[in-house]
Protein backbone atom coordinates (compact mmCIF):
# COMPACT_ATOMS: atom_id res chain seq x y z
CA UNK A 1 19.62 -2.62 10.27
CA UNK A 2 18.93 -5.92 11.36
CA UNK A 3 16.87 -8.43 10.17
CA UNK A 4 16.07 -10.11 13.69
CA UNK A 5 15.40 -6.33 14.80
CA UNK A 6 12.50 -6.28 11.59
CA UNK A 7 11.20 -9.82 12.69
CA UNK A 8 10.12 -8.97 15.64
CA UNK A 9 7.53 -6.21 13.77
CA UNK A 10 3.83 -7.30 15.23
CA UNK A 11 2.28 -7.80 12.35
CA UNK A 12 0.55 -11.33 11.55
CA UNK A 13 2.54 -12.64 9.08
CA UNK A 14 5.71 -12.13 7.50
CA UNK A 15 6.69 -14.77 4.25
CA UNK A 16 10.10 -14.67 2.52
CA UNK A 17 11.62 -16.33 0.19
CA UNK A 18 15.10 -16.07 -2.39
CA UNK A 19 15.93 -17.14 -5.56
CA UNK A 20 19.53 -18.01 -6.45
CA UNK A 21 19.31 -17.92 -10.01
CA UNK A 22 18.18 -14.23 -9.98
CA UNK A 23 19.28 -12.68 -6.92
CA UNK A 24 15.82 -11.97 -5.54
CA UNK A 25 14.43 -11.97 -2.50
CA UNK A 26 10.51 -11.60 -1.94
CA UNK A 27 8.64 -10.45 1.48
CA UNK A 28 5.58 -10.41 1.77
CA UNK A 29 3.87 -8.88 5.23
CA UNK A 30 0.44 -9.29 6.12
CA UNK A 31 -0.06 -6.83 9.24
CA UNK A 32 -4.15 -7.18 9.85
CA UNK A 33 -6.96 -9.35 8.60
CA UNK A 34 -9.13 -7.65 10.78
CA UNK A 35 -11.23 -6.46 8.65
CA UNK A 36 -10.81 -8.57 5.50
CA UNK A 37 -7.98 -10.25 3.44
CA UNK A 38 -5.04 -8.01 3.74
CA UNK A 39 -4.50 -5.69 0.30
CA UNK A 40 -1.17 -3.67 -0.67
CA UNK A 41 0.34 -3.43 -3.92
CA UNK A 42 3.70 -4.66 -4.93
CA UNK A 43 6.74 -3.02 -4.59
CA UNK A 44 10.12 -3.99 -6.80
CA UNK A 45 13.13 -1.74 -5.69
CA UNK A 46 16.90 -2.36 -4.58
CA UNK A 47 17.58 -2.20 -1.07
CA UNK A 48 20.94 -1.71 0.85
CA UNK A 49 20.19 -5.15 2.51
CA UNK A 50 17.66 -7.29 3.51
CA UNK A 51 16.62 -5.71 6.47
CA UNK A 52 15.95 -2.48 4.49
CA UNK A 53 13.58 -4.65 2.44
CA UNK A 54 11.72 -5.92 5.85
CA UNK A 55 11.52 -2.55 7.33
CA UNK A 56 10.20 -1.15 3.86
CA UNK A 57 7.45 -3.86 3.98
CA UNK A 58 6.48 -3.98 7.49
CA UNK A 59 5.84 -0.27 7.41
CA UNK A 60 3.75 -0.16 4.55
CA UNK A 61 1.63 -2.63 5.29
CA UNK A 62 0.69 -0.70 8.50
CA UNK A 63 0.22 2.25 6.42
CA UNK A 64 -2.32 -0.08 4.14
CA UNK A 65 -4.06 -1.18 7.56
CA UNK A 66 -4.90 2.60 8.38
CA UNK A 67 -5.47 3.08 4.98
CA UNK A 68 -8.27 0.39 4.08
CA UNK A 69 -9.73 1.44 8.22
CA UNK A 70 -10.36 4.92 7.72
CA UNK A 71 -11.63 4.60 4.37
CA UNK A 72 -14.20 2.45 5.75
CA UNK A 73 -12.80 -0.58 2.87
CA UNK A 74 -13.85 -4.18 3.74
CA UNK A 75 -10.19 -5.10 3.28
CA UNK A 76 -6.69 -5.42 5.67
CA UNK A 77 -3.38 -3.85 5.39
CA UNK A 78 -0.41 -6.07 3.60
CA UNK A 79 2.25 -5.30 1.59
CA UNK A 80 4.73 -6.93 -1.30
CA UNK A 81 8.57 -5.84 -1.63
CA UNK A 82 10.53 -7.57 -3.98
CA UNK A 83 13.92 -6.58 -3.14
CA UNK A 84 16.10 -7.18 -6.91
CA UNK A 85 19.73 -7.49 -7.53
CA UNK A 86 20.41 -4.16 -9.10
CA UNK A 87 17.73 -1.04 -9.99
CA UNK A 88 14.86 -2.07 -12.06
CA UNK A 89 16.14 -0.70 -15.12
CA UNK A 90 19.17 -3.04 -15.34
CA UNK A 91 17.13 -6.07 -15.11
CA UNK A 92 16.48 -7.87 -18.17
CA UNK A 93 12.64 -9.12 -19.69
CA UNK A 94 13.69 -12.49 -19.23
CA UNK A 95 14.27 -12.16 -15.21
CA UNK A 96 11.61 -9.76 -14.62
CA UNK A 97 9.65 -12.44 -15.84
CA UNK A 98 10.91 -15.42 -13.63
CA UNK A 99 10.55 -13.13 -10.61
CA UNK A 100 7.11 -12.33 -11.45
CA UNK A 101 6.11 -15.88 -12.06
CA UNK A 102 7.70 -16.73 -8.84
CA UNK A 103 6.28 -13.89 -6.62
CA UNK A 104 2.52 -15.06 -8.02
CA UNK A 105 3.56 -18.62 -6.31
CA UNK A 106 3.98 -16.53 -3.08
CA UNK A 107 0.57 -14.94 -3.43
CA UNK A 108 -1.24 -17.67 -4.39
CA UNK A 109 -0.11 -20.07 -1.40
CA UNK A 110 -1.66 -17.24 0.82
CA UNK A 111 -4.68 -18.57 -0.27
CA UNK A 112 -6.93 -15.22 -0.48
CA UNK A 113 -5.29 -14.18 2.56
CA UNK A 114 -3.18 -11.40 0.49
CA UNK A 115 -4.34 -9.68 -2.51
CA UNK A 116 -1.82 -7.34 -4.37
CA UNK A 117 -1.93 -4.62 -7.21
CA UNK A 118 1.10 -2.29 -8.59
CA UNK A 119 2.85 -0.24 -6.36
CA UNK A 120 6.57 1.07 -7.28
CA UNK A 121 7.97 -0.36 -10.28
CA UNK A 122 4.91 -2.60 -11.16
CA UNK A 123 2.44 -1.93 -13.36
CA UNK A 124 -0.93 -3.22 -15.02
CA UNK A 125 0.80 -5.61 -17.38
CA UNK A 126 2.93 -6.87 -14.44
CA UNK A 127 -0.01 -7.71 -12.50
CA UNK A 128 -1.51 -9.22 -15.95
CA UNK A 129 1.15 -11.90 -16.09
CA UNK A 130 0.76 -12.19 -12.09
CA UNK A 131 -3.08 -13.14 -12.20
CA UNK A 132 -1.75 -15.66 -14.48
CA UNK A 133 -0.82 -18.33 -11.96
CA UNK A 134 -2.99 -16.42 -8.69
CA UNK A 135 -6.40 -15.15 -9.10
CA UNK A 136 -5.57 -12.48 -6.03
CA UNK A 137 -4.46 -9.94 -7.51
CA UNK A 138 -5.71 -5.59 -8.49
CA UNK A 139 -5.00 -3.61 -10.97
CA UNK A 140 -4.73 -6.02 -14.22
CA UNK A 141 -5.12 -4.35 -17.22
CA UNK A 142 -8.54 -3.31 -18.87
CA UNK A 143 -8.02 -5.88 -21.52
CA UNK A 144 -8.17 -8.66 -18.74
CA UNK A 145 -10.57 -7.93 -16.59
CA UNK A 146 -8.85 -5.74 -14.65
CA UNK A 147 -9.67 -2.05 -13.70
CA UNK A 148 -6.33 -0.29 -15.10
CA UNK A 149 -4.30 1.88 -13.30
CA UNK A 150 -5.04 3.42 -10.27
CA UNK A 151 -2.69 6.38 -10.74
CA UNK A 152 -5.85 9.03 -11.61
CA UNK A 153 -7.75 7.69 -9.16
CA UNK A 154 -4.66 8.60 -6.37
CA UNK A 155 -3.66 12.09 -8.10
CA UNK A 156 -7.69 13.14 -7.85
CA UNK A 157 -7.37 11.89 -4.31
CA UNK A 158 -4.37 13.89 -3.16
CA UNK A 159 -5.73 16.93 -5.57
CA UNK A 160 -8.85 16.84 -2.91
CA UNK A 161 -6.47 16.61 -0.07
CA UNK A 162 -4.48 19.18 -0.91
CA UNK A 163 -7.66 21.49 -1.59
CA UNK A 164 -8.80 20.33 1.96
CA UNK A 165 -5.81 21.01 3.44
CA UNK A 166 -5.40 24.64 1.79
CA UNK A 167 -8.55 25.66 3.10
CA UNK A 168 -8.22 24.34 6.58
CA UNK A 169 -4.85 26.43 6.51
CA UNK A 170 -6.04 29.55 5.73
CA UNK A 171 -4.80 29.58 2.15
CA UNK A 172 -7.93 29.67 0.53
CA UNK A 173 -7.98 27.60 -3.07
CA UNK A 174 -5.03 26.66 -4.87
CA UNK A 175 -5.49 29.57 -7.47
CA UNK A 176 -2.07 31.40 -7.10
CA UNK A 177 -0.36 29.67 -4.60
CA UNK A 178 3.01 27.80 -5.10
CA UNK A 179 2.57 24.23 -4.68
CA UNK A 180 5.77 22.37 -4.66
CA UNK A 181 5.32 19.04 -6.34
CA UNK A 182 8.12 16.08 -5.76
CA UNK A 183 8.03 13.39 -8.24
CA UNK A 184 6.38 13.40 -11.46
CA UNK A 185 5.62 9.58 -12.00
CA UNK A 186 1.89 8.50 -13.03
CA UNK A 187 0.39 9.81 -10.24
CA UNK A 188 2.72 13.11 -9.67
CA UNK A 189 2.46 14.05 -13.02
CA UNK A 190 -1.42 14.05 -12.87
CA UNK A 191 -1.02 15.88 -9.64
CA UNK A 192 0.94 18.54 -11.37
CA UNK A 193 -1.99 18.51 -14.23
CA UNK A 194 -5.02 19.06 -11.53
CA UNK A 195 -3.08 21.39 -9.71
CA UNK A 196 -2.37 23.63 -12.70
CA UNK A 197 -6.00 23.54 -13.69
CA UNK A 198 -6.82 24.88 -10.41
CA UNK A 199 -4.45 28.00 -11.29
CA UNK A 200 -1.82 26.99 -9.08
CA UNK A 201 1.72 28.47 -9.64
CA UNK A 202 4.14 25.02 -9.94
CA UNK A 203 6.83 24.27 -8.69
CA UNK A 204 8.30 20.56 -9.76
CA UNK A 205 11.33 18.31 -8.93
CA UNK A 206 12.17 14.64 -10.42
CA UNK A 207 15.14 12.52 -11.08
CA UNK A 208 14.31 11.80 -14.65
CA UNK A 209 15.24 14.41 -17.06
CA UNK A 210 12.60 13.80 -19.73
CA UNK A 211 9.68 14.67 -17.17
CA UNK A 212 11.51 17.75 -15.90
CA UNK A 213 11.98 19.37 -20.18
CA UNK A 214 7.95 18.20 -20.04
CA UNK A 215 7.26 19.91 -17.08
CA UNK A 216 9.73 23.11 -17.95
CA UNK A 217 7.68 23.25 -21.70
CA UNK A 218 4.80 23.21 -19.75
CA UNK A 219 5.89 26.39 -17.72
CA UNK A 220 6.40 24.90 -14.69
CA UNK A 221 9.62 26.02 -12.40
CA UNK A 222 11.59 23.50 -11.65
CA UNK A 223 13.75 22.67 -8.20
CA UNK A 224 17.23 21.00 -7.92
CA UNK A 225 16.00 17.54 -6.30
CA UNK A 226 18.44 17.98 -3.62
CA UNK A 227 17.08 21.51 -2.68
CA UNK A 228 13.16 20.11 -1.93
CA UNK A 229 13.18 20.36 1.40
CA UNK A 230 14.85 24.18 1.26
CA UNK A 231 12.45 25.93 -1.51
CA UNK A 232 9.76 28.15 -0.18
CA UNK A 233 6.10 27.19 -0.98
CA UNK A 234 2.51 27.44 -0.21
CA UNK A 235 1.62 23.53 -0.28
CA UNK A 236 4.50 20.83 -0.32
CA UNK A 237 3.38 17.55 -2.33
CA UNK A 238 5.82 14.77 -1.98
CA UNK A 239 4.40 12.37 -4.61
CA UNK A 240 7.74 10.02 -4.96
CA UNK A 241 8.89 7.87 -2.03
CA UNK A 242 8.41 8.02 1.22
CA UNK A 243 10.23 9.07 4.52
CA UNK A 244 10.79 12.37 3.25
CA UNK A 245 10.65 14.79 6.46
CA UNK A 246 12.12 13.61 9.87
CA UNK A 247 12.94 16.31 12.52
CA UNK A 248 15.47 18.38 11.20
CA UNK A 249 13.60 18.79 7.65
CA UNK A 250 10.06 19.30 9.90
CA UNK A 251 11.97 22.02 11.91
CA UNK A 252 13.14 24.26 8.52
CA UNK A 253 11.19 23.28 6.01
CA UNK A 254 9.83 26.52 4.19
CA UNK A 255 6.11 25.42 3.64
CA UNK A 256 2.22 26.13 5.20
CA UNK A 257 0.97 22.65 4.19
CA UNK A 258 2.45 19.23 3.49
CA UNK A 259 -0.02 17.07 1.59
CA UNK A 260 0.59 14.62 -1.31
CA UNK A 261 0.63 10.54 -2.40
CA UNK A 262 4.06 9.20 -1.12
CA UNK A 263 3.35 6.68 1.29
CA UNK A 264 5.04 7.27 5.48
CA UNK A 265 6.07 11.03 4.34
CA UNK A 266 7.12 11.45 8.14
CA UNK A 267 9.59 9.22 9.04
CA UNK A 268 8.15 9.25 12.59
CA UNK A 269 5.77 10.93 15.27
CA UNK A 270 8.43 13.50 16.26
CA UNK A 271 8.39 14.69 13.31
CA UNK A 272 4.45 15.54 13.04
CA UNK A 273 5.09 17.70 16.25
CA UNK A 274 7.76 19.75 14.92
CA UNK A 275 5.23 20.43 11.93
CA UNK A 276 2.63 21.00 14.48
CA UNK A 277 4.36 23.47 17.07
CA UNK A 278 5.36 25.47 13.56
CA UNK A 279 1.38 25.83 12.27
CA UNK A 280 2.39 23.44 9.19
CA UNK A 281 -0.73 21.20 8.37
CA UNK A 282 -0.04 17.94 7.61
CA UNK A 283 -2.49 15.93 6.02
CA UNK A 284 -2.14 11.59 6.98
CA UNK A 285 -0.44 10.01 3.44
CA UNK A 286 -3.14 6.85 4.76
CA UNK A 287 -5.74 9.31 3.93
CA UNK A 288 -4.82 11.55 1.44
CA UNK A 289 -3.38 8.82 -1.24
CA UNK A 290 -6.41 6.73 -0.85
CA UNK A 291 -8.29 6.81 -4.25
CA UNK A 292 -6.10 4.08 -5.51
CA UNK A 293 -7.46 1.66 -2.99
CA UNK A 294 -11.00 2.99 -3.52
CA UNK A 295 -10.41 2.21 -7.61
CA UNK A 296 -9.00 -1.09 -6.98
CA UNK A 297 -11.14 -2.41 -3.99
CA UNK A 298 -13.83 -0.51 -5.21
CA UNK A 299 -13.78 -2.00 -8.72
CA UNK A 300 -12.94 -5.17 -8.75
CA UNK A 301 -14.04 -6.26 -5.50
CA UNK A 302 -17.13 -4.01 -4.19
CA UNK A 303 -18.63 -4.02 -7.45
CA UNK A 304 -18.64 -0.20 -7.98
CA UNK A 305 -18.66 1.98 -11.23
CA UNK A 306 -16.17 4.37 -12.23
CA UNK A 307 -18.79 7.05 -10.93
CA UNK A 308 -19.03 5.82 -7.34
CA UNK A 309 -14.75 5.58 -7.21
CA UNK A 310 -14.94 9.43 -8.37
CA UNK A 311 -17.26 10.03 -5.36
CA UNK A 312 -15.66 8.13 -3.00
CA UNK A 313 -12.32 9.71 -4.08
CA UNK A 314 -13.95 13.30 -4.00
CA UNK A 315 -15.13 12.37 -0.68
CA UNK A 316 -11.36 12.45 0.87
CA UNK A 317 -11.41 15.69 1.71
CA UNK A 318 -13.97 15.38 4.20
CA UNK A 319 -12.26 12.78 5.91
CA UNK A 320 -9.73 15.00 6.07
CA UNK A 321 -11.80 17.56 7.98
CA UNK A 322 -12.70 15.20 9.93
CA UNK A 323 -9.19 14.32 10.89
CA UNK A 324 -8.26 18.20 11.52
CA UNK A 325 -11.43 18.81 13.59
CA UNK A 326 -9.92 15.71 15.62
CA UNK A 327 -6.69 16.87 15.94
CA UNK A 328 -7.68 20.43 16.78
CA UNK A 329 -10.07 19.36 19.65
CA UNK A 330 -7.70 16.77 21.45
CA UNK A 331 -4.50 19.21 20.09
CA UNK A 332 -2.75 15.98 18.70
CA UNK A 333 -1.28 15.79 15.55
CA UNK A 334 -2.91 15.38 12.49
CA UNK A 335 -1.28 11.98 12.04
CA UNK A 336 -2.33 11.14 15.51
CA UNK A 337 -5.73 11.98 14.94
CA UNK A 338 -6.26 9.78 11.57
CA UNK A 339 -4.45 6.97 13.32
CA UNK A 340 -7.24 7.47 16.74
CA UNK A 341 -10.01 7.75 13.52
CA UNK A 342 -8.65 4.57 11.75
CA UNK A 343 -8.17 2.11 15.19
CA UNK A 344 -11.60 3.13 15.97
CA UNK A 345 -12.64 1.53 12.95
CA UNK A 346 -10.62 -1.28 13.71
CA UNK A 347 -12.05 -2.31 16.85
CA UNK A 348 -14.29 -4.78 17.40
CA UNK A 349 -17.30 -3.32 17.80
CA UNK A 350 -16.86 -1.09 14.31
CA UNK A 351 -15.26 -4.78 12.77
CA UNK A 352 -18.64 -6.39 13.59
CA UNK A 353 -20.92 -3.39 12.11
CA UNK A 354 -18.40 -3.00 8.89
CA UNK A 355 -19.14 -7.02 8.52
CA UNK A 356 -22.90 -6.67 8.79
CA UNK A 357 -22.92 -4.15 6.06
CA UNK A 358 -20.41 -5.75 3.48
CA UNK A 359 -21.52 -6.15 -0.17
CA UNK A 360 -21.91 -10.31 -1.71
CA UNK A 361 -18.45 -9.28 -3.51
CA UNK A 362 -17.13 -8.35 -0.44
CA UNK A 363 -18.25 -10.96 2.08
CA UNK A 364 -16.76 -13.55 -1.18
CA UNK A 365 -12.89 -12.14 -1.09
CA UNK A 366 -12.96 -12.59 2.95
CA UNK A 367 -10.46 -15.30 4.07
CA UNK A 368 -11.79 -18.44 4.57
């Protein structure tokens, strides 16, 4: 992959920058300020090369656009990738700590032109020590300010998805049918919890051996990580990273429904065809793992209570049917149809109405 190939993504901004004495090297891509400051949480991971780490960012920050558009958020798409040394397990307090402090320098020469929260391999303290040196910046801890985690907030947003997309399917509720969850972080692991609640039979993969003797003690069936994409299932939840289906998985994979929190599940548009010409109902990851951004935004930037994030959240699976209805009466894709639904909010004339109707807090984090 190369990295003149990723600079010539037509986003608005792309900043990078390495440090010697650690190894690191920080991107930061800002693909629309259309509709506010650009927002995307912070991603730490190590990446085959740099180009990996420009691709990775460019194409979430997209995602974020679509994201913060069809959700009707006063806020643009960015994204953070802070591409380390060696996995984030072998690196020491001590670094973690320089690259932090230096990755809040990024941010904070944006000037309110980027706001972050925690993403993969970042969390609420992380983005405690970030808002130490930038004041732009999600997801800081309840004990400074912050509005915690926004892991519930996602799981109850793919839960709703995954209801929405049942039901459009013909599958009725969850109650009895084998939902295939992939990844059991924060927000998997709650996914498996709502799920189960809802009587679903689970079915679980993960890398980590301590969640899968969890999950197994909780009766929950659990799938060889490298057999995913093979195990037969009702509802397929990808909940761990991204680019999970292309073609070939699209054209074999043993499901009804594909809806969960990983961000870009299809790795492109073919893909959502194959699903399509098979009857497999896909719902948008830019729509379905929303309720993070509506805790985050919503919190600490539109002023809202934890109430109006659970409705907002709830209110995902109407999107949703929204998006279906879309793609049923144009006979696009579901991803097709969220991305028509999101650059309709992007365009000018729905720009200047979202403006017009921005809260004080929001019309304050706008760029200057």
């Amino acid at each position: 992959m190369s990295i003149d190939d990723e600079l010539r993504w037509d986003g608005e901004l792309t900043v990078a920058r390495h440090d010697r004495e650690t190894g690191t090297t920080f991107v930061i891509r800002i693909d629309s300020t259309r509709l506010g400051p650009a927002s995307g949480g912070t991603r730490a991971a190590h990446y085959p090369s740099i180009g990996h780490a420009l691709a990775d960012a460019g194409k979430l920050a997209g995602a974020m656009t679509l994201k913060m558009a069809v959700s009707d958020l006063p806020m643009g798409g960015g994204k953070s990738v802070i591409a380390l040394p060696a996995p984030r397990n072998r690196i020491d307090s001590a670094t973690w700590s320089r690259i932090l402090d230096i990755h809040a320098e990024n941010i904070d020469k944006l000037e309110g032109n980027y706001w972050t929260g925690p993403d993969v391999n970042t969390n609420s303290s992380d983005m405690d020590q970030l808002s130490r040196t930038t004041k732009y910046v999600f997801g800081r801890s309840v004990d400074n300010g912050g509005a915690g985690s926004s892991a519930h907030a996602t799981a109850l947003g793919v839960f709703e998805a995954m209801k929405a997309t049942a039901r459009r399917r013909g599958l009725g509720t969850l109650d009895g049918r084998k939902v295939l969850v992939q990844g059991l972080g924060a927000v998997g692991g709650d996914v498996v919890r709502l799920a189960a609640q809802a009587g679903a039979r689970l079915l679980v993969a993960d890398t980590d051996p301590q969640r899968l003797e969890a999950a197994s003690l909780a009766g929950h069936t659990i799938v060889p990580a490298d057999e995913v994409l093979r195990t037969s299932c009702d509802l397929f939840a990808p909940c761990a990273m991204g680019g999970i289906i292309d073609s070939a998985a699209a054209a074999s994979i043993p499901t009804l429904a594909v809806a969960g929190a990983a961000n870009n599940i299809l790795t492109d548009a073919a893909a959502g065809e194959v699903l399509r010409s098979r009857g497999v109902l896909c719902a948008p990851d830019f729509v379905a793992n929303a309720g993070g951004a509506f805790h985050l935004v919503g919190r600490e930037v539109l002023g809202w209570n934890e109430d109006d994030v659970v409705e907002r959240t709830r209110g995902i699976g109407r999107t949703l049917d929204e998006v279906y209805s879309l793609s049923e009466e144009r006979g696009i894709t579901t991803e097709a149809a969220a991305l028509l639904l999101a650059r309709t909010r992007l365009s000018p004339a729905s720009t200047t109405a979202a403006a017009t109707s921005a809260t004080p807090a929001a019309a304050a984090a706008s760029p200057v």
